[in-house]
Protein backbone atom coordinates (compact mmCIF):
# COMPACT_ATOMS: atom_id res chain seq x y z
CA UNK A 1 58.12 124.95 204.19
CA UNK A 2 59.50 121.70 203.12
CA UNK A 3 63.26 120.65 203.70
CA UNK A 4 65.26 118.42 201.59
CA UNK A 5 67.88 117.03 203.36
CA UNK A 6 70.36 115.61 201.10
CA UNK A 7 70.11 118.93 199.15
CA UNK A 8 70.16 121.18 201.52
CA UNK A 9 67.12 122.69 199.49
CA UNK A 10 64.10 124.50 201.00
CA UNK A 11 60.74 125.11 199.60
CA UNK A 12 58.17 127.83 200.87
CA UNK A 13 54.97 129.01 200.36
CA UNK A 14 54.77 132.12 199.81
CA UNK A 15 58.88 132.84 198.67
CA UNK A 16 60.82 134.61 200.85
CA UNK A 17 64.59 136.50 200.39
CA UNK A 18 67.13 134.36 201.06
CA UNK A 19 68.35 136.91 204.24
CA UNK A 20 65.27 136.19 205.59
CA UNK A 21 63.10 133.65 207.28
CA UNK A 22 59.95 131.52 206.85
CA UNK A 23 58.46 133.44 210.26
CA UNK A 24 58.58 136.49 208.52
CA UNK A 25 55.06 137.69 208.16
CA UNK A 26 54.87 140.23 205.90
CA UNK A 27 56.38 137.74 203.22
CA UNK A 28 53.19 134.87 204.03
CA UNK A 29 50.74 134.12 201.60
CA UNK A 30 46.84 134.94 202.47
CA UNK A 31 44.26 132.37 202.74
CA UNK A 32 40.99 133.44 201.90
CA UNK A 33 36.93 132.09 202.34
CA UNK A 34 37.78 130.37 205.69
CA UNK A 35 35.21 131.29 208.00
CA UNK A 36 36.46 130.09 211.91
CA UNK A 37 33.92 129.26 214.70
CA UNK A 38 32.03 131.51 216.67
CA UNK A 39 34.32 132.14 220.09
CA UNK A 40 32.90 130.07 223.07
CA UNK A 41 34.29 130.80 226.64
CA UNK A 42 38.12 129.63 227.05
CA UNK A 43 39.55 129.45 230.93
CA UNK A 44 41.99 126.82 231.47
CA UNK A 45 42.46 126.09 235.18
CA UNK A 46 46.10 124.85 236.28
CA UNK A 47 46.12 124.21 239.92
CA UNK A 48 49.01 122.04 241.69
CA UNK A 49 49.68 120.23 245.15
CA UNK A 50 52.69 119.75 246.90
CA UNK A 51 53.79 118.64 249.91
CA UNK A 52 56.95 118.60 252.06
CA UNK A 53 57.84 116.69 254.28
CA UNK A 54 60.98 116.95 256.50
CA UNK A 55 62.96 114.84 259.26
CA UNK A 56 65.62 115.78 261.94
CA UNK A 57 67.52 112.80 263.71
CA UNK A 58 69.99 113.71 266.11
CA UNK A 59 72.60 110.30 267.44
CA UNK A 60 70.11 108.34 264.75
CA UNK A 61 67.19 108.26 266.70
CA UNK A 62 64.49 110.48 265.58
CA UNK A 63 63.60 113.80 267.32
CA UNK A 64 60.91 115.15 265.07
CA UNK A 65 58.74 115.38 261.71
CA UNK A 66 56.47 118.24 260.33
CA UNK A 67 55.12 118.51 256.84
CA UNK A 68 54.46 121.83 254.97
CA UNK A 69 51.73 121.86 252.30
CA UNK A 70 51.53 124.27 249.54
CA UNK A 71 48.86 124.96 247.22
CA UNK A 72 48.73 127.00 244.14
CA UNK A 73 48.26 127.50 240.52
CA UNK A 74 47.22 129.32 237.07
CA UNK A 75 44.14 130.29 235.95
CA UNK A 76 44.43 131.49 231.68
CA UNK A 77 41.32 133.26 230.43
CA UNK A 78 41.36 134.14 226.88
CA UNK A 79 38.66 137.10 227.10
CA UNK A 80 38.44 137.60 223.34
CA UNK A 81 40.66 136.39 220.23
CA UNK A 82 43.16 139.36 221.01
CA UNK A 83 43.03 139.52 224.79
CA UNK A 84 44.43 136.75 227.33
CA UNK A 85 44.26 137.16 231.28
CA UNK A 86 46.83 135.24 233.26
CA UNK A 87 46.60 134.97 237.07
CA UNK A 88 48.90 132.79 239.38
CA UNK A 89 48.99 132.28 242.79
CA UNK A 90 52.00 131.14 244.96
CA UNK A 91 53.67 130.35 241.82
CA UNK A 92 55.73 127.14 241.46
CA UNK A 93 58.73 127.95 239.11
CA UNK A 94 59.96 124.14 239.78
CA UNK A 95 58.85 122.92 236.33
CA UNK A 96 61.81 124.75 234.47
CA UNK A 97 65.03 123.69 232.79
CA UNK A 98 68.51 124.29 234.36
CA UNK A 99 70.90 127.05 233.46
CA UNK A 100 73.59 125.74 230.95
CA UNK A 101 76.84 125.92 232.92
CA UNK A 102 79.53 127.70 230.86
CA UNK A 103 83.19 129.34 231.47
CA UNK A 104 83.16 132.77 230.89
CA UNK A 105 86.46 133.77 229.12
CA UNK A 106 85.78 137.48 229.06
CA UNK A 107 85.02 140.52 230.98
CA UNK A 108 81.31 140.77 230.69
CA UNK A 109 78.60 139.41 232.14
CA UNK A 110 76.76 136.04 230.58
CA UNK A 111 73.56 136.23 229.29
CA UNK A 112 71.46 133.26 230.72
CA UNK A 113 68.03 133.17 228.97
CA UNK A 114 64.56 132.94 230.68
CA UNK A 115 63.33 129.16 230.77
CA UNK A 116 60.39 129.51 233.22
CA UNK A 117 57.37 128.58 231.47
CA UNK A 118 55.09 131.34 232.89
CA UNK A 119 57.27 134.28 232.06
CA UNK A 120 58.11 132.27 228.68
CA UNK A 121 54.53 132.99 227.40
CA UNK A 122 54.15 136.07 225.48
CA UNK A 123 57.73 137.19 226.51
CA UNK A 124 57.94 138.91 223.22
CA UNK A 125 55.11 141.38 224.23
CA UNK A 126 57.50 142.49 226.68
CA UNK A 127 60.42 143.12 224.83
CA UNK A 128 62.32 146.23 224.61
CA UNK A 129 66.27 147.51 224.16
CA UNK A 130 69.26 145.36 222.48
CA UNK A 131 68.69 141.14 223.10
CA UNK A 132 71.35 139.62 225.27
CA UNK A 133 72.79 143.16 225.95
CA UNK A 134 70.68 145.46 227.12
CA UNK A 135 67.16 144.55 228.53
CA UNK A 136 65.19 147.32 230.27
CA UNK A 137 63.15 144.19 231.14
CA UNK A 138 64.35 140.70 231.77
CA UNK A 139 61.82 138.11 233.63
CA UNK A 140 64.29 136.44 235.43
CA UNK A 141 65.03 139.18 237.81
CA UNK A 142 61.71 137.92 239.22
CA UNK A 143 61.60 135.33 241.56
CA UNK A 144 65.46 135.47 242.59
CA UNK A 145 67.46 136.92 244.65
CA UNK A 146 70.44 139.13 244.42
CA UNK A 147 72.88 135.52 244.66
CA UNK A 148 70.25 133.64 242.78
CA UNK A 149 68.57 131.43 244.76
CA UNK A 150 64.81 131.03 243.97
CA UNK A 151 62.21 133.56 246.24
CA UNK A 152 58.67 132.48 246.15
CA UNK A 153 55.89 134.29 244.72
CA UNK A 154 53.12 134.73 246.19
CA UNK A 155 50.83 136.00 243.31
CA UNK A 156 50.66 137.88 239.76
CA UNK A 157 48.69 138.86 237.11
CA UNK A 158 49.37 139.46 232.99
CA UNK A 159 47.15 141.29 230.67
CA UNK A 160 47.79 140.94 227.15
CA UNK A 161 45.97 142.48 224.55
CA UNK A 162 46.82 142.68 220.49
CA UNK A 163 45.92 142.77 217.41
CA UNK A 164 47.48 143.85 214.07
CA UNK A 165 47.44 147.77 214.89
CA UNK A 166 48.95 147.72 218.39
CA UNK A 167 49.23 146.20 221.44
CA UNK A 168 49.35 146.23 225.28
CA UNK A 169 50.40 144.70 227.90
CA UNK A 170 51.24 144.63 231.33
CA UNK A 171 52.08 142.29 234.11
CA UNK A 172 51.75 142.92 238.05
CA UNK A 173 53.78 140.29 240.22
CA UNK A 174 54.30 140.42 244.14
CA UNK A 175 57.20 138.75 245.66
CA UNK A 176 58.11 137.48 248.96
CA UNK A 177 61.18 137.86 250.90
CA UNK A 178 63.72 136.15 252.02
CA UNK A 179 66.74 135.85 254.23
CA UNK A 180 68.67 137.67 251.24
CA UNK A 181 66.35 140.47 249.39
CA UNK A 182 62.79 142.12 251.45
CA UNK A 183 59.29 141.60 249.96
CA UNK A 184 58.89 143.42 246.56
CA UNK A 185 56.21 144.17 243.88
CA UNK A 186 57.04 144.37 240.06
CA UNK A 187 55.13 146.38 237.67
CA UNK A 188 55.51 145.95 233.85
CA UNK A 189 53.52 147.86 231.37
CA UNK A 190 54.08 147.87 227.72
CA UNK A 191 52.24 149.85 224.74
CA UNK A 192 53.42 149.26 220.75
CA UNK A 193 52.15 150.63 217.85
CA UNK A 194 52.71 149.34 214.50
CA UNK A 195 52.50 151.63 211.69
CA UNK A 196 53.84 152.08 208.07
CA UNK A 197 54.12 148.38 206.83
CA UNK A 198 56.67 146.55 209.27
CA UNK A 199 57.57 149.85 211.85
CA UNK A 200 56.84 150.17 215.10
CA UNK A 201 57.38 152.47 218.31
CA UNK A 202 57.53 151.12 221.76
CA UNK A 203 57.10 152.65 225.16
CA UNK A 204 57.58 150.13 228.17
CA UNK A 205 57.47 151.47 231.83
CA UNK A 206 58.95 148.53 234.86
CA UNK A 207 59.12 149.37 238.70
CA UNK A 208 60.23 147.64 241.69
CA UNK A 209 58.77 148.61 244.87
CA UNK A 210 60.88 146.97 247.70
CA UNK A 211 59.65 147.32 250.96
CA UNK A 212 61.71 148.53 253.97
CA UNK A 213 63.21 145.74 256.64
CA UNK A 214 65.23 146.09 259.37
CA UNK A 215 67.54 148.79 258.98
CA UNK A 216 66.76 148.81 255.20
CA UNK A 217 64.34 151.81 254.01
CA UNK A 218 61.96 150.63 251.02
CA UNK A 219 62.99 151.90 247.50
CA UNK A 220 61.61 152.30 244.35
CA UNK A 221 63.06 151.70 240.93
CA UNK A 222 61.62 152.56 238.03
CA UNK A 223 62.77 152.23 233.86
CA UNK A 224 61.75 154.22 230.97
CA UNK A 225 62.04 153.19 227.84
CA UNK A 226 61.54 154.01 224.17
CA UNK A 227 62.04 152.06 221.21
CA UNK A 228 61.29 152.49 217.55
CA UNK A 229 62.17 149.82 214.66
CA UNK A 230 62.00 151.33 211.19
CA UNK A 231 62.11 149.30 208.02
CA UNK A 232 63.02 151.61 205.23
CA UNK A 233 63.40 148.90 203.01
CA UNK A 234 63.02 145.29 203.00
CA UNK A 235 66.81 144.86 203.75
CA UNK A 236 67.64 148.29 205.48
CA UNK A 237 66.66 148.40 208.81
CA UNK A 238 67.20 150.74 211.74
CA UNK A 239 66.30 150.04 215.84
CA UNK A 240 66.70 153.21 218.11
CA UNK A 241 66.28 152.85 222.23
CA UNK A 242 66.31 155.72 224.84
CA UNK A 243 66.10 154.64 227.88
CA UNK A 244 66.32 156.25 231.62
CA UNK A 245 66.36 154.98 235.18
CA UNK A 246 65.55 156.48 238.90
CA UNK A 247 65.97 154.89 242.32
CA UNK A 248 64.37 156.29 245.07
CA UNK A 249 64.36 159.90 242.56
CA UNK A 250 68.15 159.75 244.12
CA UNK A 251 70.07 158.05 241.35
CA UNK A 252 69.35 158.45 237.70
CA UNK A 253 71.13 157.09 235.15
CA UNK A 254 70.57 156.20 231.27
CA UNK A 255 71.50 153.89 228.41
CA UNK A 256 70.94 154.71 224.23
CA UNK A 257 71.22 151.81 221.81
CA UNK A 258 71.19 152.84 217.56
CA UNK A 259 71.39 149.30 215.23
CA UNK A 260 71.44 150.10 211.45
CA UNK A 261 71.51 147.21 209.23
CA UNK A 262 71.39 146.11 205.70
CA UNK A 263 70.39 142.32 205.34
CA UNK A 264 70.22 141.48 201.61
CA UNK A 265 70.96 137.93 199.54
CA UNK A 266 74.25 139.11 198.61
CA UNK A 267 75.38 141.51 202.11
CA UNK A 268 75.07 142.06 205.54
CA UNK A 269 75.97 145.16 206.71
CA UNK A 270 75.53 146.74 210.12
CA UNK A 271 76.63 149.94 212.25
CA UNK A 272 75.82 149.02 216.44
CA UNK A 273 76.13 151.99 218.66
CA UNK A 274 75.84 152.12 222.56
CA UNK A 275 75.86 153.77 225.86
CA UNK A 276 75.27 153.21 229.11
CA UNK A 277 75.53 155.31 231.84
CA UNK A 278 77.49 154.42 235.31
CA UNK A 279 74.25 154.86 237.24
CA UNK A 280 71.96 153.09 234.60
CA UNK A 281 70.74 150.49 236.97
CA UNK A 282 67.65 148.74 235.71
CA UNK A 283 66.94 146.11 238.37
CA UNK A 284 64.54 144.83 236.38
CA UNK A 285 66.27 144.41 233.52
CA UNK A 286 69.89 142.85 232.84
CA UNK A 287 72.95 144.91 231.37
CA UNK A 288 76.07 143.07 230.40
CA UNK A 289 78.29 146.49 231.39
CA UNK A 290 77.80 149.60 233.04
CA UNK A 291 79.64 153.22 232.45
CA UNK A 292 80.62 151.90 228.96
CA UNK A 293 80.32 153.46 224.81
CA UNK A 294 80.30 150.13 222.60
CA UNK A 295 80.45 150.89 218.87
CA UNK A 296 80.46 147.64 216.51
CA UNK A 297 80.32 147.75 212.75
CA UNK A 298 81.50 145.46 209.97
CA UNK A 299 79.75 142.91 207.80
CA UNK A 300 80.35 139.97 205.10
CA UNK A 301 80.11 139.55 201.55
CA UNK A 302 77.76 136.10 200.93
CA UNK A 303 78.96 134.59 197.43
CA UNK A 304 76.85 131.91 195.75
CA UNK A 305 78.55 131.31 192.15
CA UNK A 306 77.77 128.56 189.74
CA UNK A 307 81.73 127.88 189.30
CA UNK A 308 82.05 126.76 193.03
CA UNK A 309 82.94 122.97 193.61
CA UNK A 310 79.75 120.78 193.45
CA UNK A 311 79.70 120.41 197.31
CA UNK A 312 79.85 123.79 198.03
CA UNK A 313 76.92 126.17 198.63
CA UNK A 314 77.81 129.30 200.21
CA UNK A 315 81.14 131.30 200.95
CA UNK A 316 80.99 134.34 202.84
CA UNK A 317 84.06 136.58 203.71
CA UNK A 318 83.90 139.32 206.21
CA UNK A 319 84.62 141.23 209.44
CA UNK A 320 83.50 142.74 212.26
CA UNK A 321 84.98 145.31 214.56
CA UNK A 322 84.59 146.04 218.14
CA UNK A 323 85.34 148.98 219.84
CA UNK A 324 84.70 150.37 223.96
CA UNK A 325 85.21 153.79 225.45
CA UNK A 326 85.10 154.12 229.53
CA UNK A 327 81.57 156.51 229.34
CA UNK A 328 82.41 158.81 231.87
CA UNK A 329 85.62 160.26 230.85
CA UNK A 330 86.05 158.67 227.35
CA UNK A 331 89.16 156.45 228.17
CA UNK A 332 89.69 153.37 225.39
CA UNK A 333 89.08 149.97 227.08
CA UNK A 334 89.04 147.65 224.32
CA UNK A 335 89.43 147.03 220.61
CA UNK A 336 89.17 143.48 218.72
CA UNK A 337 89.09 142.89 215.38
CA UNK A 338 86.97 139.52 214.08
CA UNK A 339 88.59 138.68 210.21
CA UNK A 340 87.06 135.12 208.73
CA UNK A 341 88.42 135.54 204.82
CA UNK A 342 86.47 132.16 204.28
CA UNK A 343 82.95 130.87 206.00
CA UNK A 344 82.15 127.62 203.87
CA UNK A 345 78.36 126.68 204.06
CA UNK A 346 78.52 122.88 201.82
CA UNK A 347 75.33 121.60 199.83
CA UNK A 348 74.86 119.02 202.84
CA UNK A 349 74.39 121.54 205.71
CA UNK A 350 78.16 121.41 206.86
CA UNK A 351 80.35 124.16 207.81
CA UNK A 352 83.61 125.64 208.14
CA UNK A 353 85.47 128.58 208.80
CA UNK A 354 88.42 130.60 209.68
CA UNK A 355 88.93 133.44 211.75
CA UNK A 356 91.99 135.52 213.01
CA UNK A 357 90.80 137.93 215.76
CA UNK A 358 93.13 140.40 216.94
CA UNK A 359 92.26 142.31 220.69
CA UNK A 360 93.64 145.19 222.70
CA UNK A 361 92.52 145.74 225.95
CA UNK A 362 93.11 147.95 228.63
CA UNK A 363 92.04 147.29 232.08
CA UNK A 364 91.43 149.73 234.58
CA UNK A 365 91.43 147.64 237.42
CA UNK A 366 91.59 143.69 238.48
CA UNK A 367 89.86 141.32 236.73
CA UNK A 368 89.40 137.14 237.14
CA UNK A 369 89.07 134.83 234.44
CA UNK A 370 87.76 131.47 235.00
CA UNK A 371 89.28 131.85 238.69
CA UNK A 372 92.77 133.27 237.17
CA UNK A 373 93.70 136.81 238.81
CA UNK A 374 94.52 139.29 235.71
CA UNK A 375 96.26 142.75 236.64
CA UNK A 376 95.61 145.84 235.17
CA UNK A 377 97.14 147.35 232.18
CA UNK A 378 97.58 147.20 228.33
CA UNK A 379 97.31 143.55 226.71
CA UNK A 380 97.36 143.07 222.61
CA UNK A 381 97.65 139.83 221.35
CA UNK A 382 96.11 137.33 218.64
CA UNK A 383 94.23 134.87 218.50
CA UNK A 384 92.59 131.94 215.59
CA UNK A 385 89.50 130.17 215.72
CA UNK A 386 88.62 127.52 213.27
CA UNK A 387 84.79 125.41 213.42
CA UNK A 388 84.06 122.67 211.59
CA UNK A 389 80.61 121.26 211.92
CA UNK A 390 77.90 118.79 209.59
CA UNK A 391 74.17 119.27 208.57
CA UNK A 392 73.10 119.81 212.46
CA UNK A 393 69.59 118.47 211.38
CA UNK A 394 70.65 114.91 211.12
CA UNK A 395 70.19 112.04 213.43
CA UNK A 396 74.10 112.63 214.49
CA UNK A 397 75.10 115.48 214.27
CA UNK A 398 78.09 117.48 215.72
CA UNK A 399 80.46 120.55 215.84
CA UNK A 400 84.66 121.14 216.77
CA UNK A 401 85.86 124.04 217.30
CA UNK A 402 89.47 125.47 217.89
CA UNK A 403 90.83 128.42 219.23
CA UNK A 404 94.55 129.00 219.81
CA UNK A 405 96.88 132.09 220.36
CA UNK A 406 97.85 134.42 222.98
CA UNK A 407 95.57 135.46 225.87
CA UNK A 408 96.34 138.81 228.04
CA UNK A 409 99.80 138.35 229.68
CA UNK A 410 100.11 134.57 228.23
CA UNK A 411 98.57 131.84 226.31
CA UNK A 412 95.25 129.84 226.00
CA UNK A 413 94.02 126.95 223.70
CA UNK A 414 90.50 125.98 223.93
CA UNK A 415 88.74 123.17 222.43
CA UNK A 416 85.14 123.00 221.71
CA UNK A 417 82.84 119.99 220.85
CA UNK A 418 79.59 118.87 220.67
CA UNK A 419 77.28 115.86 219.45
CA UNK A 420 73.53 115.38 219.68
CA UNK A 421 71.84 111.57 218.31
CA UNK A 422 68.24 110.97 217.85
CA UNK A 423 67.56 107.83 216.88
CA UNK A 424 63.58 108.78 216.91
CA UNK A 425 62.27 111.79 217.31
CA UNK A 426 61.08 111.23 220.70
CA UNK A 427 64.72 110.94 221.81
CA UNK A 428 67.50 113.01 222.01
CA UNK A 429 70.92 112.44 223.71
CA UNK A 430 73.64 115.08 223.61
CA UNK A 431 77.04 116.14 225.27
CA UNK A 432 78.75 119.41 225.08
CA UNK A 433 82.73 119.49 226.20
CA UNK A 434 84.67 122.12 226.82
CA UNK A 435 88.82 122.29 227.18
CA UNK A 436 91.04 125.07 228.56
CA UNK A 437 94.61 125.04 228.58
CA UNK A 438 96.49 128.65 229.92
CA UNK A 439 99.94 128.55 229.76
CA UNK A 440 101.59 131.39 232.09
CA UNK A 441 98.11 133.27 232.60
CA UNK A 442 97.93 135.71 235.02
CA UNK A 443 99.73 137.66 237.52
CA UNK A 444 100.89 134.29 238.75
CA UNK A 445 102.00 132.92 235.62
CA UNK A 446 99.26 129.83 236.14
CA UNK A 447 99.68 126.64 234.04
CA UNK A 448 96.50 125.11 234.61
CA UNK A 449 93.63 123.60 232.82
CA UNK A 450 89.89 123.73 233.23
CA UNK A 451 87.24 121.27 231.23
CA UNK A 452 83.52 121.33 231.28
CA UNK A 453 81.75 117.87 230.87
CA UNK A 454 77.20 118.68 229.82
CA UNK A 455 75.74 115.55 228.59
CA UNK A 456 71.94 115.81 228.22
CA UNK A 457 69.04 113.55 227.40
CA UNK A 458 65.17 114.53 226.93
CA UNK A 459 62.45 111.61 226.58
CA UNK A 460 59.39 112.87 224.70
CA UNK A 461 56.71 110.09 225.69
CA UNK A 462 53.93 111.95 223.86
CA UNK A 463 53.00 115.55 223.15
CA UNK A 464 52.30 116.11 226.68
CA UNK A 465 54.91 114.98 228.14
């Protein structure tokens, strides 16, 4: 694919729908009469040192020293072009960025992504159930405890095997304790089969075997999980999950994701339905709510017309609608509407749009928001958003965003921005801000603002490093 910035303009071998994108396989051209080496043995050894060294002074004057060595690594054999063994041994997860730090302004739970490098690789082999939703199995959950703080591991193995029929998978990883969570062993296994041109089914089995300690018996968790993706066309699309969980063959609960979609150069269209049980408790996995029917549908008309203003590209016009039931006894919790009459995509790579979004909630019980108490009951209200941002592949490059209106009981205005420069490509500097300003939030009526300050800079001295 080649870009061309000051158009806006890309050009691909082979073509590809415009709803689409260049990783898309089935759309790639095929490159015949290449004939690749004969394999040769491939283990990559990845061992590390550390050591630790600590110091207790009591009035100032020294009382004692001790060091603590550890010792571990990786060891990647790639058995055959479709099969890779991983093994590690007392892990070090150090090597990993931070978690972005964010304010949560809603009721459900934030979705922080995986960025240790070992569970990184082949994470898509893994993957099951609705991304940044509903995970049967989510790496992180490995190697931390309940609060978060890291636990060490003290060794693993991954098998993956594939090739363009199926594949399989699994990973075994055993994990110390700690003052906060006993020892525990994680077991992953994962079989798909492709089938029919761009379909698929999915079965994917995780456990976690904690061991008893103290006055805490051992338990076992285990997830079961389905999942079938079925292209019926190149734009209509449909993704079903099933999936069930046990702990300790005492508590069982269950969660059921449908996504049916229509992707073409001119619509997207989509109908989102899901439950999940009270007692669906995959601790191996991450769900942003529990006991809780979420159906989401809408979509957005994209309009590309030779009439438009020279600097304009793209307008698209849409909504979306969300809607939540209480799954146990079918109580409404929430309803928001998301209305943006005008999305402008410009010939340069800018953006801009509108959007009115109108919520009712209901809740059940106490809630906190960024720290602010919230009683129950009914809340409607509206709100406006409005983004503005310019070709985010330049050298500088930034985005604003707005959002204004009531907020549960009272009122909130929140201001977005962020910039990123890179002068070269082996250096980027960015900072993300974030503004808050509630006006009679609360039970307490608070008046009170909150801001959120992430500047960032990464130094690329060479591929490696």
């Amino acid at each position: 694919m080649r870009r061309t910035r000051r158009t806006n303009q890309s050009s691909t071998w082979n073509p590809y729908p415009r709803a689409s994108n260049n990783y898309h396989t089935a759309c790639a051209g095929e490159i015949i009469g290449l004939e690749p080496p004969p394999p040769s043995a491939n283990i990559r050894v990845n061992p590390y040192f550390l050591l630790d060294g600590n110091s207790k002074r009591v009035n100032d004057k020294p009382e004692s020293f001790s060091t603590e060595p550890k010792l571990g690594g990786e060891v990647k054999w790639a058995i055959n072009p479709h099969t890779v063994l991983d093994l590690t041994f007392n892990t070090d997860l150090a090597q990993a960025d931070v978690d972005r730090q964010v304010n949560n302004l809603t009721r459900f739970s934030v979705f922080f992504p995986e960025r240790r490098q070992f569970f990184l690789e082949n994470a898509s082999l893994f993957n099951a159930g609705l991304p940044e939703s509903i995970q049967p199995f989510f790496s992180k959950k490995i190697g931390l405890d309940p609060t978060g703080n890291p636990v060490p591991i003290d060794a693993g193995v991954r098998l993956v095997s594939r090739d363009q029929n199926r594949n399989f998978n699994g990973m075994v990883v055993r994990q110390r304790e700690n003052i906060n969570s006993p020892a525990a062993s994680y077991v992953i296994g994962r079989y798909c089969k492709n089938f029919s041109n761009q379909s698929r089914v999915v079965a994917l089995i995780t456990s976690k075997l904690q061991d008893a300690r103290d006055t805490l018996a051992a338990t076992q968790n285990f997830t079961y999980t389905g999942d079938a993706f079925l292209r019926f066309s190149y734009a209509l699309t449909w993704n079903v999950v099933g999936s069930a969980s046990t702990i300790t063959k005492k508590q069982n609960g269950y969660s059921f994701v449908s996504q049916l979609q229509h992707a073409s150069n001119q619509w997207y269209l989509y109908y989102w339905q899901t439950l999940v049980d009270k007692n669906y408790d995959p601790q191996v996995g991450f769900v942003y709510y529990r006991n809780i029917v979420n159906t989401d549908f809408g979509g957005y008309r994209i309009f590309r017309k030779l009439w438009m203003p020279k600097p304009l590209r793209q307008v698209d016009s849409g909504f979306y609608y969300h809607m939540f039931h209480r799954a146990s006894d079918g109580k409404l919790l929430q309803v928001e509407l998301e209305a943006f009459p005008l999305f402008f995509v410009f010939l340069s790579g800018a953006f801009a749009n509108f959007y009115i979004v109108l919520p009712w909630q209901f809740l059940p019980e106490d809630i906190s928001i960024v720290g602010f108490p919230i009683g129950t009951g009914n809340y409607q209200y509206t709100r406006y958003r409005f983004s503005y941002g310019n070709d985010q592949s330049k050298k500088f490059s930034y985005s604003l965003r707005y959002e204004t209106g009531n907020y549960y009981n009272g009122q909130l205005d929140s201001w977005v921005a962020s910039a990123r420069y890179s002068p070269l490509p082996h250096i980027v500097l960015s900072v993300n801000y974030q503004h808050n300003e509630s006006r009679e939030l609360g039970d307490q009526k608070i008046n009170e603002t909150t801001d959120l300050v992430t500047p960032e800079m990464r130094l690329v001295l060479n591929p490696r490093l």
